[in-house]
Structures are given as structure tokens and as C-alpha cells.
C-alpha atoms as a PDB file:
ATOM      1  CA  UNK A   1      49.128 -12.524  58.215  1.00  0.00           C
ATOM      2  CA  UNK A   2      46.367 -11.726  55.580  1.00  0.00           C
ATOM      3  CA  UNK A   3      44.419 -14.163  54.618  1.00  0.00           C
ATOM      4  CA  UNK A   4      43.074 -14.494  50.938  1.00  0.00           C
ATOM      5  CA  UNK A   5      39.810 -13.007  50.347  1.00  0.00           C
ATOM      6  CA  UNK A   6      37.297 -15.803  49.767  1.00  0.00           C
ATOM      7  CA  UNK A   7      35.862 -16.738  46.236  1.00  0.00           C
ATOM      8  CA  UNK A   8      32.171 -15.133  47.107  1.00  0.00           C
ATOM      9  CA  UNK A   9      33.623 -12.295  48.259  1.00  0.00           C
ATOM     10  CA  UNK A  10      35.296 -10.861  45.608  1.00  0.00           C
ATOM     11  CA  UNK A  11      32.358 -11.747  43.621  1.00  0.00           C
ATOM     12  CA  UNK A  12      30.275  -8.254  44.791  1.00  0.00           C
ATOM     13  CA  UNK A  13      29.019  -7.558  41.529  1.00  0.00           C
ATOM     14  CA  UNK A  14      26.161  -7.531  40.305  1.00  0.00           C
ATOM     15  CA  UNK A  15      24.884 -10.306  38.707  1.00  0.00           C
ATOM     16  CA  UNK A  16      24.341 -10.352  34.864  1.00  0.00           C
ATOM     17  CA  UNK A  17      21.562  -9.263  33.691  1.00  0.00           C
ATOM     18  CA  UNK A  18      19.555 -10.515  30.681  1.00  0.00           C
ATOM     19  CA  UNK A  19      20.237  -8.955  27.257  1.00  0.00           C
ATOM     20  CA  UNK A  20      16.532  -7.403  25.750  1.00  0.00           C
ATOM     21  CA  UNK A  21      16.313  -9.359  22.596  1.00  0.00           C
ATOM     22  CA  UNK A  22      16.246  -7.123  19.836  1.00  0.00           C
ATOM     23  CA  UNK A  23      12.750  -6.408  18.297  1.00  0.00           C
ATOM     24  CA  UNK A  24      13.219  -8.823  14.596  1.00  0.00           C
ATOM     25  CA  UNK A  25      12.755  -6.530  11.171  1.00  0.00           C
ATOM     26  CA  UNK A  26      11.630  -7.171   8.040  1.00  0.00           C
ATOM     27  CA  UNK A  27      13.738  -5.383   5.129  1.00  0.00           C
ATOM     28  CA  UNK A  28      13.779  -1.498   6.098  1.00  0.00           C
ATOM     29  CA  UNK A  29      15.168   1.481   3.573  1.00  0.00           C
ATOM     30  CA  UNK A  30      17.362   4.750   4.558  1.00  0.00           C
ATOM     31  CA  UNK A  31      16.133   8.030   3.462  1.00  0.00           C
ATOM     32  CA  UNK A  32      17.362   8.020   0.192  1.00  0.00           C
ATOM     33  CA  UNK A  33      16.361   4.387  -0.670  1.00  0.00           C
ATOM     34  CA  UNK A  34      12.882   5.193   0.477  1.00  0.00           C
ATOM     35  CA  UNK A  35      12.400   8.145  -1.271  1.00  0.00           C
ATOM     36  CA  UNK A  36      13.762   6.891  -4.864  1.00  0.00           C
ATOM     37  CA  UNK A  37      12.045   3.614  -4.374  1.00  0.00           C
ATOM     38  CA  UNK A  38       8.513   5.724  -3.495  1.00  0.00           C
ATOM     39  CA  UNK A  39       8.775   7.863  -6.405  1.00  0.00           C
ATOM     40  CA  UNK A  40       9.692   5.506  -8.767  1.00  0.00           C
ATOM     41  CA  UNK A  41       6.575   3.099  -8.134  1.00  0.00           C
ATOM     42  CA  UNK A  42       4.364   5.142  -7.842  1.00  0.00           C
ATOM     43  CA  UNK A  43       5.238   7.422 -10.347  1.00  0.00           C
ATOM     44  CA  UNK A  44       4.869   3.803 -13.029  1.00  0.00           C
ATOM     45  CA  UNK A  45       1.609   3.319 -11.603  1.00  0.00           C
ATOM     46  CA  UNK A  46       0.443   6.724 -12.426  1.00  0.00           C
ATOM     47  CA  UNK A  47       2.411   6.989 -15.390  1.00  0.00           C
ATOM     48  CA  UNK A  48       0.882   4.234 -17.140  1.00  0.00           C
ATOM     49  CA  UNK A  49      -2.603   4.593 -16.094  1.00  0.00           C
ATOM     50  CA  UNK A  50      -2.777   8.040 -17.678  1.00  0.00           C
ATOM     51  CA  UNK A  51      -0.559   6.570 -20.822  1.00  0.00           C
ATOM     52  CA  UNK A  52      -2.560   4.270 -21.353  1.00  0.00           C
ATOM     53  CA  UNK A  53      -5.700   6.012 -20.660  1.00  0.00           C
ATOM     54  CA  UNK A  54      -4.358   8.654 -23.459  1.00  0.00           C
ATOM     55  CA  UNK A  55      -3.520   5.677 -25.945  1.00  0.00           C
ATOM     56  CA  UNK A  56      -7.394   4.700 -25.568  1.00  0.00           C
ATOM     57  CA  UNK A  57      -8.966   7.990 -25.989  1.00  0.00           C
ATOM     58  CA  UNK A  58      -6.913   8.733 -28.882  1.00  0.00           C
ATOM     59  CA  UNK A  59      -7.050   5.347 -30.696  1.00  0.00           C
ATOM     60  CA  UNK A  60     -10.699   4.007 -29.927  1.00  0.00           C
ATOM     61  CA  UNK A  61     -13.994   4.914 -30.386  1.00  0.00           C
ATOM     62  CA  UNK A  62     -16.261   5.581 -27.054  1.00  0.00           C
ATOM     63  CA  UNK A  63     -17.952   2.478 -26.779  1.00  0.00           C
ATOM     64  CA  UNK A  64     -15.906   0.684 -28.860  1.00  0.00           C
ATOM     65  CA  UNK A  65     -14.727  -2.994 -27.814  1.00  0.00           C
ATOM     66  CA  UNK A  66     -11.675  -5.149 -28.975  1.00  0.00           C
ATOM     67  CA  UNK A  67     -10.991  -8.637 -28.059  1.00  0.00           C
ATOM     68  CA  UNK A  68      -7.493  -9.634 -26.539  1.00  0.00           C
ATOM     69  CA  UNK A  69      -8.490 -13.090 -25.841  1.00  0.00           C
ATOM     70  CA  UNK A  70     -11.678 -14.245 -27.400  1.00  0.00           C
ATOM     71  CA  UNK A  71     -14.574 -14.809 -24.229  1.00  0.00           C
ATOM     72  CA  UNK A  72     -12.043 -13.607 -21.506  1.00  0.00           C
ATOM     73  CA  UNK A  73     -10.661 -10.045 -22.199  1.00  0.00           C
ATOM     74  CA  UNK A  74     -11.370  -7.344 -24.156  1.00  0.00           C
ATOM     75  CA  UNK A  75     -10.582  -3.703 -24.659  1.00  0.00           C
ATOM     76  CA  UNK A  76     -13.728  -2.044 -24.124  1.00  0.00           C
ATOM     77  CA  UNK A  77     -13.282   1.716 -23.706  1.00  0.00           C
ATOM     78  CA  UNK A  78     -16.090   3.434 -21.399  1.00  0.00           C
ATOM     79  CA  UNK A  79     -16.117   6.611 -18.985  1.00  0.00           C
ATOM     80  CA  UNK A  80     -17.186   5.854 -15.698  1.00  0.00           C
ATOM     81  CA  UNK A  81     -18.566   8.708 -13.544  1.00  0.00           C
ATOM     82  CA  UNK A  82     -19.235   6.023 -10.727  1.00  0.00           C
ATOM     83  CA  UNK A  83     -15.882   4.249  -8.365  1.00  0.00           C
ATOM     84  CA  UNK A  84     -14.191   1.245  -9.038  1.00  0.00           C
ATOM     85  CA  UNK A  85     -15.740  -1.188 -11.372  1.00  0.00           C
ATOM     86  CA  UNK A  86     -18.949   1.561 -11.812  1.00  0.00           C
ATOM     87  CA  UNK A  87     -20.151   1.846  -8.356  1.00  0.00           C
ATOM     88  CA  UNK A  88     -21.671   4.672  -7.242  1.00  0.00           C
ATOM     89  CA  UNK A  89     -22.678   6.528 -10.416  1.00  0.00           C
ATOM     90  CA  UNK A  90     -24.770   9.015  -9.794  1.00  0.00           C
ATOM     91  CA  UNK A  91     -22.699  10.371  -6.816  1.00  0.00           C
ATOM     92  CA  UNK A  92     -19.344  11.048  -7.962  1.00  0.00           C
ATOM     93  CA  UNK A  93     -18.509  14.090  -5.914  1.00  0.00           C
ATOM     94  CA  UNK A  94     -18.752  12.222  -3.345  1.00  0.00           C
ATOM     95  CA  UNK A  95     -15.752   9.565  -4.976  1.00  0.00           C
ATOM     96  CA  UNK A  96     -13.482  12.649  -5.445  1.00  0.00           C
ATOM     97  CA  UNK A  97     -13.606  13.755  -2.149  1.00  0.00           C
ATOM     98  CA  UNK A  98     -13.311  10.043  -0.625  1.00  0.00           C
ATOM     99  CA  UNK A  99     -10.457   9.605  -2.910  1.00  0.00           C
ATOM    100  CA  UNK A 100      -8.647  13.259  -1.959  1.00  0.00           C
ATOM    101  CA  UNK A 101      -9.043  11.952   1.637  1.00  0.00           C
ATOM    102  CA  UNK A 102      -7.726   8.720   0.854  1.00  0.00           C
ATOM    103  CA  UNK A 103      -4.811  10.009  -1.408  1.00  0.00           C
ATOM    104  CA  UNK A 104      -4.033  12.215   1.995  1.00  0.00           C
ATOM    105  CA  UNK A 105      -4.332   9.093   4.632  1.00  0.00           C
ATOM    106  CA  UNK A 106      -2.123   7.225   2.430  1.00  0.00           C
ATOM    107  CA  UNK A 107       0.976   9.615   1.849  1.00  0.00           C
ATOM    108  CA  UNK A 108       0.691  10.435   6.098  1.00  0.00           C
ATOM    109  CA  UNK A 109       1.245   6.836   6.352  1.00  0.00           C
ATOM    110  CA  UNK A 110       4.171   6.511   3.200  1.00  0.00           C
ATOM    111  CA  UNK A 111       6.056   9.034   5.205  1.00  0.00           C
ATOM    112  CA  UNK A 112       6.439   7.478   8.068  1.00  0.00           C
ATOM    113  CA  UNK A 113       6.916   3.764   6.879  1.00  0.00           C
ATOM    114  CA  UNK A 114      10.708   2.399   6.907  1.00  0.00           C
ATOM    115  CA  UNK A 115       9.537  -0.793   5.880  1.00  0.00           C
ATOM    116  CA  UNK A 116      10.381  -2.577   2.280  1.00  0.00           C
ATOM    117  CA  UNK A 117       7.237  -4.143   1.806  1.00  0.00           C
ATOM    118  CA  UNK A 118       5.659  -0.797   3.244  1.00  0.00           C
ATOM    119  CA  UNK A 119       6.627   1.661   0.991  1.00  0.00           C
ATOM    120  CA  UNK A 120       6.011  -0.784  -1.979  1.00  0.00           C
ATOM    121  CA  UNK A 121       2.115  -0.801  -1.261  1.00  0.00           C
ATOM    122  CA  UNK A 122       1.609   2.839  -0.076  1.00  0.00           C
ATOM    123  CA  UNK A 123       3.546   3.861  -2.789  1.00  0.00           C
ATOM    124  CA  UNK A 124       1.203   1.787  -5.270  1.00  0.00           C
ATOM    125  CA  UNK A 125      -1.557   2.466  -3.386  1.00  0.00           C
ATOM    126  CA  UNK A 126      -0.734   6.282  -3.882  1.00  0.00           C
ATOM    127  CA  UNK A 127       0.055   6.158  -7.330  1.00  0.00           C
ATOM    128  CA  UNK A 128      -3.737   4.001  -8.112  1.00  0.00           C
ATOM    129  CA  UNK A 129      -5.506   6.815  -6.436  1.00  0.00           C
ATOM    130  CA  UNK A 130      -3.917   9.606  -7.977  1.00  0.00           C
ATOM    131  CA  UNK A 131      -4.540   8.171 -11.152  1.00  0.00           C
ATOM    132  CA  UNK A 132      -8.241   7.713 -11.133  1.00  0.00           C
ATOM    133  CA  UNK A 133      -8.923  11.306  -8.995  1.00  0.00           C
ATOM    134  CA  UNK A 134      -6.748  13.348 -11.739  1.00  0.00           C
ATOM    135  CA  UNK A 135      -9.326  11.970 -13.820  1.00  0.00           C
ATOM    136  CA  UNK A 136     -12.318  13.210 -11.642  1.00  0.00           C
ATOM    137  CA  UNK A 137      -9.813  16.562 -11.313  1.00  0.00           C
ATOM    138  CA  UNK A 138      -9.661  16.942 -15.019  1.00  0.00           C
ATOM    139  CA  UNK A 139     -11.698  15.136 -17.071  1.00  0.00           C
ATOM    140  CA  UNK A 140     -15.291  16.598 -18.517  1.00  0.00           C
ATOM    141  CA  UNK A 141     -17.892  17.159 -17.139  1.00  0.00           C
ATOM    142  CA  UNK A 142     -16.374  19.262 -14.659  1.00  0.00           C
ATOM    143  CA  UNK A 143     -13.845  19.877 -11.822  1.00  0.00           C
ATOM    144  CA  UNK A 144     -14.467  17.090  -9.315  1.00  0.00           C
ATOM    145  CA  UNK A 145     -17.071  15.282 -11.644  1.00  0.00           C
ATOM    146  CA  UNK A 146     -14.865  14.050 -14.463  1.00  0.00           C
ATOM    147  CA  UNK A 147     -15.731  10.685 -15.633  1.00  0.00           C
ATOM    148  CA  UNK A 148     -12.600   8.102 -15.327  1.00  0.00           C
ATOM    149  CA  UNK A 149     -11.454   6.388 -18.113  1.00  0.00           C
ATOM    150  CA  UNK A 150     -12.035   2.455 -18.133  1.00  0.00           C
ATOM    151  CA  UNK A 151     -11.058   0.205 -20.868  1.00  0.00           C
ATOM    152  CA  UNK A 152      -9.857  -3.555 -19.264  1.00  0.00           C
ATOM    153  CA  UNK A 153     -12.858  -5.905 -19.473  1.00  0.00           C
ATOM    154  CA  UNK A 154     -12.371  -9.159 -18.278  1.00  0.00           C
ATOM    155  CA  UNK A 155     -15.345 -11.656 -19.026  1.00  0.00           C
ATOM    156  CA  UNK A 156     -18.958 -10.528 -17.097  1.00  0.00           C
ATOM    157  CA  UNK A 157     -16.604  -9.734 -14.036  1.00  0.00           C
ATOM    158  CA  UNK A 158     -16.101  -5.433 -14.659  1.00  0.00           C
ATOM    159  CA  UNK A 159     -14.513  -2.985 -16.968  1.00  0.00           C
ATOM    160  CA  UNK A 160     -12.065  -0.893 -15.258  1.00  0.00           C
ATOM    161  CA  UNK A 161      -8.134  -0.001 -15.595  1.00  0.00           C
ATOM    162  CA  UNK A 162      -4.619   0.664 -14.000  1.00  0.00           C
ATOM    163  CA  UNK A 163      -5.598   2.230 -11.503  1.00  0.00           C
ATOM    164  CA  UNK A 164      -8.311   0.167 -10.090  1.00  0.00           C
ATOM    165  CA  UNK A 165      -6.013  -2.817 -10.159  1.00  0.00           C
ATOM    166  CA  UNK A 166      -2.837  -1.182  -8.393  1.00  0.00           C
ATOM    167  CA  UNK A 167      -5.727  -0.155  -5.815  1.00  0.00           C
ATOM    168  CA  UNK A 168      -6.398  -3.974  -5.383  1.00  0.00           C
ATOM    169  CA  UNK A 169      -3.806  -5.258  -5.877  1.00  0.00           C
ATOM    170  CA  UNK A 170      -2.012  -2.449  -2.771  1.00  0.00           C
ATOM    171  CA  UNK A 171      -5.065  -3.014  -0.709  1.00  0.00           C
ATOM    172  CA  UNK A 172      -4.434  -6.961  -0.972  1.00  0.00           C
ATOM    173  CA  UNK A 173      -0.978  -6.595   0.298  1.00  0.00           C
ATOM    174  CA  UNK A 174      -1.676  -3.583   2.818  1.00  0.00           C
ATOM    175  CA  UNK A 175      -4.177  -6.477   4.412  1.00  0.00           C
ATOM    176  CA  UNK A 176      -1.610  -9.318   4.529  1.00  0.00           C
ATOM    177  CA  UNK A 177       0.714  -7.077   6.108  1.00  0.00           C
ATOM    178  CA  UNK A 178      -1.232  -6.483   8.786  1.00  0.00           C
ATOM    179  CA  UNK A 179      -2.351 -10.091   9.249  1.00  0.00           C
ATOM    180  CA  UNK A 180       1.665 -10.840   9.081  1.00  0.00           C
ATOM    181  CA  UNK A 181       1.792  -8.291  11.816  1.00  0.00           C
ATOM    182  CA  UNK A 182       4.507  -6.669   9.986  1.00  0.00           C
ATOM    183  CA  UNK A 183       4.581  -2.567  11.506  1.00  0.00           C
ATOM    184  CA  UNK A 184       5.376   0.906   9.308  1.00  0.00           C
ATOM    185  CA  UNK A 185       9.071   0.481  10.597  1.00  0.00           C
ATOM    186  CA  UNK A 186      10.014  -3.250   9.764  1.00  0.00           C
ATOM    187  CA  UNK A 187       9.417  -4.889  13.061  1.00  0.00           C
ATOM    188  CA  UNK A 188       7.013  -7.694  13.786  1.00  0.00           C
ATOM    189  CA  UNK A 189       3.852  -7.576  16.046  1.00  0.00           C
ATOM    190  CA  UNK A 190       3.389 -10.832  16.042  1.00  0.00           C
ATOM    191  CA  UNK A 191       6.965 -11.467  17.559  1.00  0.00           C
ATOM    192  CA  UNK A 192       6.602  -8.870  20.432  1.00  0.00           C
ATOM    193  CA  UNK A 193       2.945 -10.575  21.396  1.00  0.00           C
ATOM    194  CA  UNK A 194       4.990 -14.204  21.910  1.00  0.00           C
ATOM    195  CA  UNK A 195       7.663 -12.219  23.818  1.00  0.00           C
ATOM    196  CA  UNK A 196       5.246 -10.565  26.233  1.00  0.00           C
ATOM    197  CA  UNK A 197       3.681 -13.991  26.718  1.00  0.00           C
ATOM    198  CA  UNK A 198       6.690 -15.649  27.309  1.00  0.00           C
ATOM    199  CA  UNK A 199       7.912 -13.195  29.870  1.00  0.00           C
ATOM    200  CA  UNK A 200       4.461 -13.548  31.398  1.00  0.00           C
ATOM    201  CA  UNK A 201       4.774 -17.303  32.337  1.00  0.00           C
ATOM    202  CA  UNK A 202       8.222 -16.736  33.918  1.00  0.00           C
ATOM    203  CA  UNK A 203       7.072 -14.212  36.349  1.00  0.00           C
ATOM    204  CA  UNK A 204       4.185 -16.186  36.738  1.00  0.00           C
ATOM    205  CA  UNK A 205       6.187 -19.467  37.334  1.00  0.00           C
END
């Protein structure tokens, strides 16, 4: 007579093992999305910092200032061989080549990004850049020493234009992300940190 196999012996497998948690993601965008999405931000912020920059030239006098909103903003159309906000004037070879660099760095890093919120600023960022160093591309004096046009003057603060604030307004962002610990392809540093420490005390314990 056979007996029955006991319960812990048919029970030879191994035992279960703990499912990785999967790595949470911000919103992320497919080839296509990404690429439509890219081009069509920063081709807006480029597009209407040169617009406009063409409306000013064409329309006002070089010097010339109009109020929009009497002691807080003005039109006030300058050319600015200096960086952002006039810094820098007298060296402005230098800007260009910062800028080509820059322009560079940031479409390495637009590539590569899956992220929403990612592209959005790169593609912002890349737009604000090649705005003002067409400008230093084109503009007179000279190849690589064009003066950019400025024409938004807001109280004593600076007189600058598109560009300059999608440059801002991109770096901003491209800072919070990186405090949010939010990385190129969606997922969160931030997370993976309290996952690591977590695992840490249970070996530990």
C-alpha cells in the first residue's frame, strides 16, 4: 500500500519570489509624439522671437520707446551686442560661441529625453537659443558679432525679448525637474533613492 505523499512534500518548489516594483514614470512620448511635439515648440519660440523682432525693426525707430502700461512696460527697441539683459558687451564672440555650445548640449540632451515635461523645456530651451545666436549669426556688424534685437522693457528691471524669456523661463523648469528628481526618460530619482533605502533596512534587520 502507498501511502499519500505528505503536504510539505509535494511542496518542492521554490518559494515565490518578490515582484521588482516597477520604476514609477512621469508622462513619456513615442517617437512620433516626441518629435511633432519638439518641433512644434520650439519652432513657436523661434518663430516669434524673429517675428517679432522683424515687426520692431520695421515699425520703430532705434531707440525709440512706447509705453504698454504706463511705469511698468514699455516697448523700447535697442540692439544689444552683450548676453541676456546686456551682459557682457564688449565680448560678444565670446556669447556666440557659448551659445553654439549651448544650442549643441541642449539638442544631445532633447534627443535622448522620453519625458513630457522633458522635451517641453529642451525644446524651449532650444528654440530661445537659436533665436538670439541667429541674431549674432546674421545680424550687422558681422558674422558671430551681430547685435540681438531687444525691445521688452519692464520697469528699471532689463530690456530684452523672446528669447531671453523662453531661456528663463526653460532654465526655471529644467531646475525644478531636477530638484523633482524627474530623469530624461520619465522615471523618478527620488523614488529609486527611497527604494534602495528601504531594501537597505531589511537586509539590515
Amino acid at each position: 500500500m502507498v501511502s499519500e505523499p505528505k503536504a510539505h512534500e509535494l511542496d518542492r518548489g521554490e518559494p515565490d519570489q518578490p515582484k521588482p516594483q516597477e520604476r514609477p514614470r512621469t508622462p513619456v512620448l513615442s517617437g512620433g509624439a516626441k518629435a511633432v511635439l519638439a518641433v512644434l515648440v520650439l519652432g513657436l519660440a523661434f518663430g516669434a522671437d524673429q517675428w517679432v523682432k522683424r515687426i520692431v525693426e520695421t515699425h520703430m525707430q532705434l531707440g525709440e520707446r512706447i509705453t504698454v502700461i504706463d511705469g511698468v512696460m514699455w516697448w523700447h527697441y535697442i540692439l544689444n551686442p552683450g548676453a541676456a539683459f546686456s551682459i557682457g558687451e564688449e565680448h560678444t564672440w565670446v556669447f556666440t560661441l557659448v551659445m553654439a555650445v549651448a544650442v549643441c548640449v541642449s539638442i544631445f540632451y532633447l534627443l535622448r529625453a522620453t519625458s513630457l515635461y522633458w522635451v517641453l523645456v529642451l525644446s524651449l530651451l532650444t528654440g530661445g537659443i537659436l533665436g538670439n545666436l541667429t541674431d549674432r549669426l546674421f545680424r550687422a556688424p558681422g558674422f558671430g558679432v551681430g547685435h540681438v534685437v531687444d525691445y521688452i522693457s519692464i520697469g528699471r528691471f532689463a530690456i530684452f525679448n523672446i528669447a531671453d524669456s523662453c531661456i528663463c523661463v526653460s532654465m526655471a523648469a529644467l531646475v525644478l525637474l531636477v530638484f523633482l528628481g524627474i530623469n530624461l526618460d520619465g522615471t523618478r530619482e527620488n523614488h529609486e533613492k527611497k527604494q534602495a533605502k528601504h531594501a537597505k533596512k531589511e537586509t539590515a534587520a
